[in-house]
Protein backbone atom coordinates (compact mmCIF):
# COMPACT_ATOMS: atom_id res chain seq x y z
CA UNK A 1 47.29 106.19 132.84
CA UNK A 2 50.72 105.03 133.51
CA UNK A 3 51.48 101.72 131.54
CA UNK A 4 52.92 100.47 135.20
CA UNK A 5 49.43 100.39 136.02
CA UNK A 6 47.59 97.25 136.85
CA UNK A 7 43.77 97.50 136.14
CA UNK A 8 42.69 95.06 139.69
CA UNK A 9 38.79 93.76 139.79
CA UNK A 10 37.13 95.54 142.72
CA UNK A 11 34.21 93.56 144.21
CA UNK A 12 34.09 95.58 146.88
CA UNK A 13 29.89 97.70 146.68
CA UNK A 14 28.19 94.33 145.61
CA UNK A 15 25.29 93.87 147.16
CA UNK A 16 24.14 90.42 149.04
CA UNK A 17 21.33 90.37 146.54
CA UNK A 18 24.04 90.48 143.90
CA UNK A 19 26.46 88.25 145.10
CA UNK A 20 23.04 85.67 145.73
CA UNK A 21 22.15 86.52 142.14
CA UNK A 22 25.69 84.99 141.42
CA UNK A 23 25.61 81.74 143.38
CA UNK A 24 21.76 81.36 141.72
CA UNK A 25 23.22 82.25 138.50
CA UNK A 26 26.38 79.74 139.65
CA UNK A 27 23.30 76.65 140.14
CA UNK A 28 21.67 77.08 137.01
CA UNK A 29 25.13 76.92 135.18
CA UNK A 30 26.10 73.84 137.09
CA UNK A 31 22.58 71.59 136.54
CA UNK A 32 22.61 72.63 132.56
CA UNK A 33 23.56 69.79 130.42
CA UNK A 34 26.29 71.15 127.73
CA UNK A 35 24.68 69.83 124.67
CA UNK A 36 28.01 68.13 123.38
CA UNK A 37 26.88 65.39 126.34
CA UNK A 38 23.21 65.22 125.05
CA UNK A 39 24.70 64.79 121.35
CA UNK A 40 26.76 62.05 123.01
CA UNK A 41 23.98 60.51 124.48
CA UNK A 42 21.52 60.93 121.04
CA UNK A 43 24.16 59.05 119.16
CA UNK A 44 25.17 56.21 122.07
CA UNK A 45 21.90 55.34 122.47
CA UNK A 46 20.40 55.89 119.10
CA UNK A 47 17.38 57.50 120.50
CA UNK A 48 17.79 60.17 117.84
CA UNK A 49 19.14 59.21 114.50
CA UNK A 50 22.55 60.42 113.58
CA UNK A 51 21.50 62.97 110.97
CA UNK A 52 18.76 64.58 113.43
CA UNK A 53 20.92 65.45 116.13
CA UNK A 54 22.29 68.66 114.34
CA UNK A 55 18.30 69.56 113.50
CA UNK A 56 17.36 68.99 117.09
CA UNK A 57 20.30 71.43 117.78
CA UNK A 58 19.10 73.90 115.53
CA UNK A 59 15.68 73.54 116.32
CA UNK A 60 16.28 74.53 119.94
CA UNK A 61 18.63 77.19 119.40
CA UNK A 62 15.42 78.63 117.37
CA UNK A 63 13.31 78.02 120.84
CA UNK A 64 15.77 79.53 122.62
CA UNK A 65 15.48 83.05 120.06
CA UNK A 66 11.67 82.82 120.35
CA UNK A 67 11.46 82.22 123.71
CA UNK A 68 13.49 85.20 124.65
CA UNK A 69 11.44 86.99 122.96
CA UNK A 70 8.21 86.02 124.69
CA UNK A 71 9.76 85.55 128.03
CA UNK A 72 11.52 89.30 127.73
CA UNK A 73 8.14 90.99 126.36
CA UNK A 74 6.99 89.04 129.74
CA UNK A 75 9.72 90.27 131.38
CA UNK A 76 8.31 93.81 131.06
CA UNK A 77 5.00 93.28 131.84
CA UNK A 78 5.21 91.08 135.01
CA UNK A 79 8.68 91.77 136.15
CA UNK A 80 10.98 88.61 137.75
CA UNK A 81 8.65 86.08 137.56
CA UNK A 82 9.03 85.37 133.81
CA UNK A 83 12.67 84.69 134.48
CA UNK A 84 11.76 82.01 137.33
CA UNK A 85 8.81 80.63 134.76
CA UNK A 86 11.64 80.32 132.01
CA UNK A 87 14.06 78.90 134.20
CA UNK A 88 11.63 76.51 135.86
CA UNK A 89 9.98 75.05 132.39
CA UNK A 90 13.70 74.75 131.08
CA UNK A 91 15.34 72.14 133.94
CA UNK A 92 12.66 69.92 132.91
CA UNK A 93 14.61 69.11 130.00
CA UNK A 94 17.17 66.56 131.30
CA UNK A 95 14.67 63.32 131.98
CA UNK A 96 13.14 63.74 128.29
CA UNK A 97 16.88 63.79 126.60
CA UNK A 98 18.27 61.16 128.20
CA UNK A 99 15.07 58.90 128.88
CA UNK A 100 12.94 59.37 126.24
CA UNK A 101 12.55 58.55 122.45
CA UNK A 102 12.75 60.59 119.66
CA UNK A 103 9.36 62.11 120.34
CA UNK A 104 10.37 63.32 124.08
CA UNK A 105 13.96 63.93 122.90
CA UNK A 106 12.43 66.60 120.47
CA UNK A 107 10.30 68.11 123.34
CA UNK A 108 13.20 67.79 125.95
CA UNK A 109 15.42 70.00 123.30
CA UNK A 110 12.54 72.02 123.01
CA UNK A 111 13.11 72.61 126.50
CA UNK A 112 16.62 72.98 126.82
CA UNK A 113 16.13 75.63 124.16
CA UNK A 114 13.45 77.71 126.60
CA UNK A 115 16.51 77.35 129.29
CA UNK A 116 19.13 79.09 127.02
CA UNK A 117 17.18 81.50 126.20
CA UNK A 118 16.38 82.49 129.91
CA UNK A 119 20.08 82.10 130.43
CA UNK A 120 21.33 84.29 127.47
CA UNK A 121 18.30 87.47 128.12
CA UNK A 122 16.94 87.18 131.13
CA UNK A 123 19.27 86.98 133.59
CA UNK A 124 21.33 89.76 132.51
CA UNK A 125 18.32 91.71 132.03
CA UNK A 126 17.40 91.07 135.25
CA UNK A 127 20.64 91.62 136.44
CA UNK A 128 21.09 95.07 135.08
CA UNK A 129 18.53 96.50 137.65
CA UNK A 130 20.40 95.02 140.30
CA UNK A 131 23.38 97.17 139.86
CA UNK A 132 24.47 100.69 139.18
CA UNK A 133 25.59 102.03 136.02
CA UNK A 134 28.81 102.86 137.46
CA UNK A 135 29.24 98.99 138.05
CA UNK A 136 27.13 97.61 135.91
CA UNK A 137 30.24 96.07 133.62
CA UNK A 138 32.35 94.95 136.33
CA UNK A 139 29.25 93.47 137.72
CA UNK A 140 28.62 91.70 134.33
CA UNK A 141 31.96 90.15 134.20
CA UNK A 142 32.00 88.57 137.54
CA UNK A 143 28.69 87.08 137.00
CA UNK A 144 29.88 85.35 133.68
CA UNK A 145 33.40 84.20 135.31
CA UNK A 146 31.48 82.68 137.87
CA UNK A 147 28.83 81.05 135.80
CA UNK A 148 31.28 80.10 133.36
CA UNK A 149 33.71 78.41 136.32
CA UNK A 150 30.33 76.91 137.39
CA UNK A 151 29.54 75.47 134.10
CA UNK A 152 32.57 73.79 133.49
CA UNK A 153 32.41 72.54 137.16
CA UNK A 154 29.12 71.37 136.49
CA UNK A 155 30.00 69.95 132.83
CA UNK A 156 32.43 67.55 134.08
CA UNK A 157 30.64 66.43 136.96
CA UNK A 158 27.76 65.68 134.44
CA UNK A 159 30.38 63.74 132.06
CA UNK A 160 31.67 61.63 135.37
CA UNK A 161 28.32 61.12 136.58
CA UNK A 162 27.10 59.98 133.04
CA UNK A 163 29.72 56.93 133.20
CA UNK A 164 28.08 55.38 136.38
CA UNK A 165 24.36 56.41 136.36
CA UNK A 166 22.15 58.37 134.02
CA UNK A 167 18.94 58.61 136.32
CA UNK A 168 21.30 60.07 138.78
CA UNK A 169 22.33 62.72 136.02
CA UNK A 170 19.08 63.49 135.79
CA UNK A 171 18.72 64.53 139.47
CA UNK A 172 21.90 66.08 139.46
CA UNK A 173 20.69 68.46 136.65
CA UNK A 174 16.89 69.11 137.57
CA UNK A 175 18.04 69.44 141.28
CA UNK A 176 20.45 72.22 140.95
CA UNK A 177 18.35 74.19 138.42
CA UNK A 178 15.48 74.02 140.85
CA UNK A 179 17.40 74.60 143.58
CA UNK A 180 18.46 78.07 142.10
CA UNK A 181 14.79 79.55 141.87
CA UNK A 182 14.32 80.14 145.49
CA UNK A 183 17.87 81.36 145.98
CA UNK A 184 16.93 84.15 142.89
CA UNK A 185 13.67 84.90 144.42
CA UNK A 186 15.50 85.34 147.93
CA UNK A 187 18.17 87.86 145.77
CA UNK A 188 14.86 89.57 144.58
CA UNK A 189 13.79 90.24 147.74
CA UNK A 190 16.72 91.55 149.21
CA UNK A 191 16.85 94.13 146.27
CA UNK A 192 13.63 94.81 146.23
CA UNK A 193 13.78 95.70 150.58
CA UNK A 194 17.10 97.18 149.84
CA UNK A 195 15.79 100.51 147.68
């Protein structure tokens, strides 16, 4: 290959399952509470002591390893609808952090755990089958800009919206999260009719 040569990002063969998979993908990103704002939170309102905020952390990142592990065995067995379960139990987690005590803090990061670990195996599991081989990386890569853009998107929105209202934070995060279920069962569908 000539040095000269600039390597361009085709798009062009996606699907409309695929690029719906994306904007679904894009939701979930956007309503997930970075958990740099819950540690903010924990420590502002000293609903969690200082020195249990890094435990919590831990604790869910553990969830979120188990979880994938339970939810990808499911994954096998029953097909997409373990990634919707995941998905759905995990943008729960944004009225226990930020309302709650210690006791619902712990079960909200419990939570938030479950939803990483959807978001980390899952959905690139899930996405795998929605592409060929021949496109499969490609296809990985604009999936992750996009969820990454939406994240960030969706970050600072959370960190403005934080300042003026935290029960509307909460909507803003369970909303969009829910909101992307449907839109991933519609991408389902149209793979599904589609081969």
């Amino acid at each position: 290959m000539d040095k000269q040569e600039a390597i361009g990002l085709e798009t062009k063969g996606f699907s409309r399952a695929y690029w719906l998979y994306v904007a679904a993908g894009g939701l979930i990103a956007a309503g997930f509470a970075d958990f740099s704002l819950i540690a903010f939170h924990f420590q502002k309102t000293a609903s969690v002591p200082v020195p249990w905020i890094p435990i919590l952390y831990a604790m869910a990142m553990g969830m979120a390893g188990v979880s994938s592990l339970f939810f990808g065995r499911l994954l096998d067995k029953v097909g997409f609808r373990s990634l919707l379960a995941a998905l759905f139990v995990g943008a729960f987690f944004a009225p226990l952090v930020f309302l709650g005590n210690f006791i619902l803090a712990l079960i909200g990061m419990m939570l938030w755990g479950i939803g990483m670990g959807a978001q980390d195996s899952l959905l690139k599991a899930v996405l795998a089958n929605m592409v060929s081989k021949d496109k499969r990386s490609e296809a990985f890569g604009v999936f992750d800009t996009g969820f990454g853009v939406a994240w960030f998107l969706g970050s600072a929105a959370m960190g403005i919206i934080y300042t003026k209202s935290i029960p509307a934070l909460i909507i803003f995060s369970v909303v969009l999260q829910v909101a992307a279920l449907p839109v991933f069962a519609l991408a389902t569908r149209r793979e599904k009719a589609a081969s």
